[in-house]
C-alpha atoms as a PDB file:
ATOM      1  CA  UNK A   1     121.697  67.397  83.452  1.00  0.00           C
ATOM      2  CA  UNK A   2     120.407  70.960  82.365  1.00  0.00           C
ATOM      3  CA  UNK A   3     119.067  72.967  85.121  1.00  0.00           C
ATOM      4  CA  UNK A   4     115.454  73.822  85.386  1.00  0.00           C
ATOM      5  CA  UNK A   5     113.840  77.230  84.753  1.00  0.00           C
ATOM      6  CA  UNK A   6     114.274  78.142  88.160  1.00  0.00           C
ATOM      7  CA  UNK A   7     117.501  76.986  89.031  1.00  0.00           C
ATOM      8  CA  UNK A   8     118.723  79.098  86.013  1.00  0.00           C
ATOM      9  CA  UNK A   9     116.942  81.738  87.486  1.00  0.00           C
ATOM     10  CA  UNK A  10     114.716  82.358  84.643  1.00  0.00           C
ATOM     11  CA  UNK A  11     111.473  82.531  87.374  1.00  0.00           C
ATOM     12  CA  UNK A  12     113.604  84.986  89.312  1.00  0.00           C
ATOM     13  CA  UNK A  13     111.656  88.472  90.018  1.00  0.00           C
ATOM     14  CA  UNK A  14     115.795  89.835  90.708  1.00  0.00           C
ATOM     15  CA  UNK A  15     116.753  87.935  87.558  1.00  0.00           C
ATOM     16  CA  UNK A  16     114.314  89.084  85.317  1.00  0.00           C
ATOM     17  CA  UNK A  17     113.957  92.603  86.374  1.00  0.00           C
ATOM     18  CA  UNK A  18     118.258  92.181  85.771  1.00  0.00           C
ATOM     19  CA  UNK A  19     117.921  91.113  81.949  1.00  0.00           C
ATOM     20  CA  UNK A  20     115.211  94.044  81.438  1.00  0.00           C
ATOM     21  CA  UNK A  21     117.158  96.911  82.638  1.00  0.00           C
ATOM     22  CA  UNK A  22     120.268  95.504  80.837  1.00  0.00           C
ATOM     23  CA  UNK A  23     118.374  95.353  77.721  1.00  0.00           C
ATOM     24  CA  UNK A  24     117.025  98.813  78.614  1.00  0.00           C
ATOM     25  CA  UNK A  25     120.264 100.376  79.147  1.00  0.00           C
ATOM     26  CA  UNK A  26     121.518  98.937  75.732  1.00  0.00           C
ATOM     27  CA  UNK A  27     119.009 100.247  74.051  1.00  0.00           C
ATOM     28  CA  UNK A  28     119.028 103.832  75.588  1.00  0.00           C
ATOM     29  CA  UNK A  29     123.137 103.909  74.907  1.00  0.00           C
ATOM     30  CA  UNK A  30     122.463 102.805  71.129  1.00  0.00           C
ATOM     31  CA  UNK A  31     120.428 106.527  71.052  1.00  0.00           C
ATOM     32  CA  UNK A  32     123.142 108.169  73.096  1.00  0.00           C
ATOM     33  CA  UNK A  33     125.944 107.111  71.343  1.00  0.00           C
ATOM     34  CA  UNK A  34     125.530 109.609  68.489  1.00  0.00           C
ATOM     35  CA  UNK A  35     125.486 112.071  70.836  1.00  0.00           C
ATOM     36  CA  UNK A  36     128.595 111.481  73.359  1.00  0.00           C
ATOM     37  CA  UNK A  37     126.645 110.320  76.378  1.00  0.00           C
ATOM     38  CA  UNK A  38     127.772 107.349  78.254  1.00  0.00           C
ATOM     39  CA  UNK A  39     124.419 105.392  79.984  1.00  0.00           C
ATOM     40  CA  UNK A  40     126.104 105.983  82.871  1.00  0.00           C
ATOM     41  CA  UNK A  41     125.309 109.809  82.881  1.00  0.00           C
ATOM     42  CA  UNK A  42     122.070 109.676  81.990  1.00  0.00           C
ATOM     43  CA  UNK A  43     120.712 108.773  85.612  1.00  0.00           C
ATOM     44  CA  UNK A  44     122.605 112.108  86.709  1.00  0.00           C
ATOM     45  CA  UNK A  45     121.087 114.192  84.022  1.00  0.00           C
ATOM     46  CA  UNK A  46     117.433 113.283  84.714  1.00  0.00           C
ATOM     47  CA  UNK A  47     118.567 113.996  88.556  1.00  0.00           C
ATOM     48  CA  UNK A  48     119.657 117.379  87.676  1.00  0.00           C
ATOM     49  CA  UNK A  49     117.081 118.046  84.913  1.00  0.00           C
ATOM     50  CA  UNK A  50     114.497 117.387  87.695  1.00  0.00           C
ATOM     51  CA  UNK A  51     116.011 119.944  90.187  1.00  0.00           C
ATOM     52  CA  UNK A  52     119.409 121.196  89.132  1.00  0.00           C
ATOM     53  CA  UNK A  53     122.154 122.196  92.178  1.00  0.00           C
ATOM     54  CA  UNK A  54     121.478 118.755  94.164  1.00  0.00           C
ATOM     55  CA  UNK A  55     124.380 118.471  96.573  1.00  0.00           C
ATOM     56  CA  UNK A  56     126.354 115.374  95.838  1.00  0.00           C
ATOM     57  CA  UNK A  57     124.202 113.503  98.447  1.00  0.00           C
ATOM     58  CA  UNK A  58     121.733 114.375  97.151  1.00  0.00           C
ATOM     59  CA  UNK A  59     122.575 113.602  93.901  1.00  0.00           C
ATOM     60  CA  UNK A  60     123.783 109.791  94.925  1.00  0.00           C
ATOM     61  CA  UNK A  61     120.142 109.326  96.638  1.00  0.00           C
ATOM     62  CA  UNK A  62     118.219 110.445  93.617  1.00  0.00           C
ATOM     63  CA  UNK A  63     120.094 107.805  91.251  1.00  0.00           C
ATOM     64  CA  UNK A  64     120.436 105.036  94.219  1.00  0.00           C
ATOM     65  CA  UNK A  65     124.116 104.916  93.220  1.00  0.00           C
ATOM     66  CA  UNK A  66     126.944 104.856  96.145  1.00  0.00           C
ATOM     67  CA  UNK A  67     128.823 108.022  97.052  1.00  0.00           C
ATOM     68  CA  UNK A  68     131.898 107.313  95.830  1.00  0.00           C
ATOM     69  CA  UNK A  69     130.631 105.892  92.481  1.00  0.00           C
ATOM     70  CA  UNK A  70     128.838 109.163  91.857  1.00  0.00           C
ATOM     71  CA  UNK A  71     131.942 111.501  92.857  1.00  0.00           C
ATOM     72  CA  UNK A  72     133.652 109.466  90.236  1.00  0.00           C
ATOM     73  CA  UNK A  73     130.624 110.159  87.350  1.00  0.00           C
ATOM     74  CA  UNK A  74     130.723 114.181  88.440  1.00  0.00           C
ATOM     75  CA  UNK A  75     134.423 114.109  87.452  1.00  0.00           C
ATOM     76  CA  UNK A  76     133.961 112.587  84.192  1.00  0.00           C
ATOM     77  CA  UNK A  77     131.020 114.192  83.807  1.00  0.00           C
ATOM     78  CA  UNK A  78     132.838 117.515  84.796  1.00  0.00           C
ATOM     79  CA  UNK A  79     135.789 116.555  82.150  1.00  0.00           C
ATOM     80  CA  UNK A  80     132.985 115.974  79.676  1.00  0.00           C
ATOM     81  CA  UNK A  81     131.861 119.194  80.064  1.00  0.00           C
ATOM     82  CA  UNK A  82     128.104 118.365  81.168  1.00  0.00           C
ATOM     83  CA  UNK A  83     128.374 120.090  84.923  1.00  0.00           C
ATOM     84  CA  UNK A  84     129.874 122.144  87.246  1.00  0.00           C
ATOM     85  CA  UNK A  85     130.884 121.627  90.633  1.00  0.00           C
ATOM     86  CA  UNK A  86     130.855 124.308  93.510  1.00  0.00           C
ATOM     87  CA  UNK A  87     131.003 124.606  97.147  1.00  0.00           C
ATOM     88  CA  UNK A  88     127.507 124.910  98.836  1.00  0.00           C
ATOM     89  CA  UNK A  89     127.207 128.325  99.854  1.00  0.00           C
ATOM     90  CA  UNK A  90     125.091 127.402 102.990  1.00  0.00           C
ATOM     91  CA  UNK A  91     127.344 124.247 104.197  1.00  0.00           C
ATOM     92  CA  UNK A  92     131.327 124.811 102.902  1.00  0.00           C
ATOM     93  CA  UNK A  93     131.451 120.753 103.589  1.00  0.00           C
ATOM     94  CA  UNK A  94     129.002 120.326 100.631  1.00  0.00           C
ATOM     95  CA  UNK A  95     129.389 120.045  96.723  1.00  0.00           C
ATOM     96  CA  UNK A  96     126.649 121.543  94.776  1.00  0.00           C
ATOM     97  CA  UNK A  97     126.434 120.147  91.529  1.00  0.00           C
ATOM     98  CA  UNK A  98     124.838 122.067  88.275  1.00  0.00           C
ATOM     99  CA  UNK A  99     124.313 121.292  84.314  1.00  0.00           C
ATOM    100  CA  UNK A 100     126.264 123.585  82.046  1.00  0.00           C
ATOM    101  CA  UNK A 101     124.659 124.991  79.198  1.00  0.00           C
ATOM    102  CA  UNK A 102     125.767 122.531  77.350  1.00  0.00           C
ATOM    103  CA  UNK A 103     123.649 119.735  78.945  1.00  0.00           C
ATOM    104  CA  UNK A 104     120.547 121.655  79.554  1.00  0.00           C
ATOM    105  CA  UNK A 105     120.463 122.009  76.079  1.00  0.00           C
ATOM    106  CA  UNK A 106     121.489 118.067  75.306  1.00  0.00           C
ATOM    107  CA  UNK A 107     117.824 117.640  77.090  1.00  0.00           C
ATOM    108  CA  UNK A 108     115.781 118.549  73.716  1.00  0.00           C
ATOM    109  CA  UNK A 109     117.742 116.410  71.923  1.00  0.00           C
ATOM    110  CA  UNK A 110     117.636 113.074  74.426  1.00  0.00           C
ATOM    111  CA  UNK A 111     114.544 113.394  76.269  1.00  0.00           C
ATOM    112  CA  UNK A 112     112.574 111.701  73.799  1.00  0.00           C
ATOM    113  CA  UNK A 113     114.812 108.383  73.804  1.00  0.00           C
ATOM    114  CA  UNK A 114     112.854 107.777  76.853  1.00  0.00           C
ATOM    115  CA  UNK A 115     109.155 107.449  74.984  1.00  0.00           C
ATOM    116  CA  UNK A 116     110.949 105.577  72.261  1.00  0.00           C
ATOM    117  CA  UNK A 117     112.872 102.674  74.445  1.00  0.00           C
ATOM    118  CA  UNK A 118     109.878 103.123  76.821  1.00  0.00           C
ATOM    119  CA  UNK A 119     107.474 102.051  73.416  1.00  0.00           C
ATOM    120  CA  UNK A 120     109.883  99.822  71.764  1.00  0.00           C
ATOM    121  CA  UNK A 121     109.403  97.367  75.116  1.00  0.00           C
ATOM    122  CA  UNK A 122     105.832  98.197  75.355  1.00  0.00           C
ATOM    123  CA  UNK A 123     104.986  96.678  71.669  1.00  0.00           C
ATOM    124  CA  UNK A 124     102.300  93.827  72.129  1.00  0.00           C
ATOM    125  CA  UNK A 125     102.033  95.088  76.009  1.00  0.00           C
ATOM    126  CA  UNK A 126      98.501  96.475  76.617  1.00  0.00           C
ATOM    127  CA  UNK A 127      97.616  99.450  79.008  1.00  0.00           C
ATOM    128  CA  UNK A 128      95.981  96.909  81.355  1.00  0.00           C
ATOM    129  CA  UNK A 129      99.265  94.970  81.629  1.00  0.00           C
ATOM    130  CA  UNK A 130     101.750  98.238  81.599  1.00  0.00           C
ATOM    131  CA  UNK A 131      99.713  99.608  84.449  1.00  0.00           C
ATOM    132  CA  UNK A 132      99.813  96.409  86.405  1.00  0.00           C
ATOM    133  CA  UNK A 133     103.530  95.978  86.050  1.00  0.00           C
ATOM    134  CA  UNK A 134     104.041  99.478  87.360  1.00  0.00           C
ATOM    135  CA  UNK A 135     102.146  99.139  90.079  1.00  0.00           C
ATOM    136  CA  UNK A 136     103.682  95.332  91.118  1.00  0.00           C
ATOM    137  CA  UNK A 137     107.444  96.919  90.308  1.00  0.00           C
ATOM    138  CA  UNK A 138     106.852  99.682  92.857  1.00  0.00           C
ATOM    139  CA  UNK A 139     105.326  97.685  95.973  1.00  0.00           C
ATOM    140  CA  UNK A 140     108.092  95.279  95.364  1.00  0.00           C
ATOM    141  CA  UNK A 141     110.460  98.344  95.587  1.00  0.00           C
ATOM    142  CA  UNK A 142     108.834  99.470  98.747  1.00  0.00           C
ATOM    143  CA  UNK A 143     108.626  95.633 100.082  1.00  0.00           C
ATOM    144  CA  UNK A 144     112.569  95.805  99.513  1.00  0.00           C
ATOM    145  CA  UNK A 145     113.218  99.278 101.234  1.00  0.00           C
ATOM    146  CA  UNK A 146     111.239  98.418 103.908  1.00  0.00           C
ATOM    147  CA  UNK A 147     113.598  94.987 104.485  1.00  0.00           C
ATOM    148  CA  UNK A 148     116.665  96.979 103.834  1.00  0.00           C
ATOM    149  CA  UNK A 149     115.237  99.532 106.673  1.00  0.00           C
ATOM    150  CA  UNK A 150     115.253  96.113 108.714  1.00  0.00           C
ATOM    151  CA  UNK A 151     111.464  96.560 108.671  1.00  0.00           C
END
């Protein structure tokens, strides 16, 4: 017997916000490709595009990634050549982390992926609608920080 819609978690909010941000993510590395950025990195260059020198705590709260995950993307980001790493001159126990020239310049060039993924999803998707699914995405957010804060 085939399993219904929800059993296959096709009425899922999780589910469905899952298949979106994969299909998101594909789409975004398809424009990064060309230019030797892994998806991965792109969460850390907005980060540090936004405010540049975010400790590495920082850093990992910013993208909601785990510590140890993002320690691991500053080294291969740091092999790559997209950012430095240096001891925090007020705290010695602290990492700063900060673009080379090389990526503040790969902004130009990748910033406008966003408005073209961004309107690729958005075709057939009125204002009305793309302002309502903001607004529903982020109090489910907050609903789910709040029960992760054991709220």
């Amino acid at each position: 017997m085939k399993p219904s819609k929800s059993e296959s978690g096709q009425h899922s909010f999780g589910f469905a916000i899952r298949r979106a941000h994969r299909a998101f993510d594909r789409a975004l590395q398809r424009r990064l490709a060309p230019h030797g950025i892994a998806t991965g990195y792109w969460y850390y260059l907005r980060a540090l595009w936004d405010e540049d020198g975010l400790t590495q705590k920082q850093l990992s709260d910013r993208t909601g990634v785990a510590e140890n995950t993002t320690a691991a993307m500053i080294a291969a980001m740091m092999k790559d050549g997209l950012v430095t790493r240096t001891r925090a001159a007020d705290d010695k126990r602290k990492w700063r982390i900060a673009l080379t020239p090389h990526a503040v310049a790969l902004r130009a060039d990748l910033f406008p992926y966003v408005a073209e993924v961004n309107g690729r999803a958005a075709v057939g998707v009125s204002a009305k609608e793309r302002a309502l699914f903001l607004d529903v995405i982020e109090r489910m957010t907050l609903n789910l920080a709040q029960d992760e804060a054991g709220d």
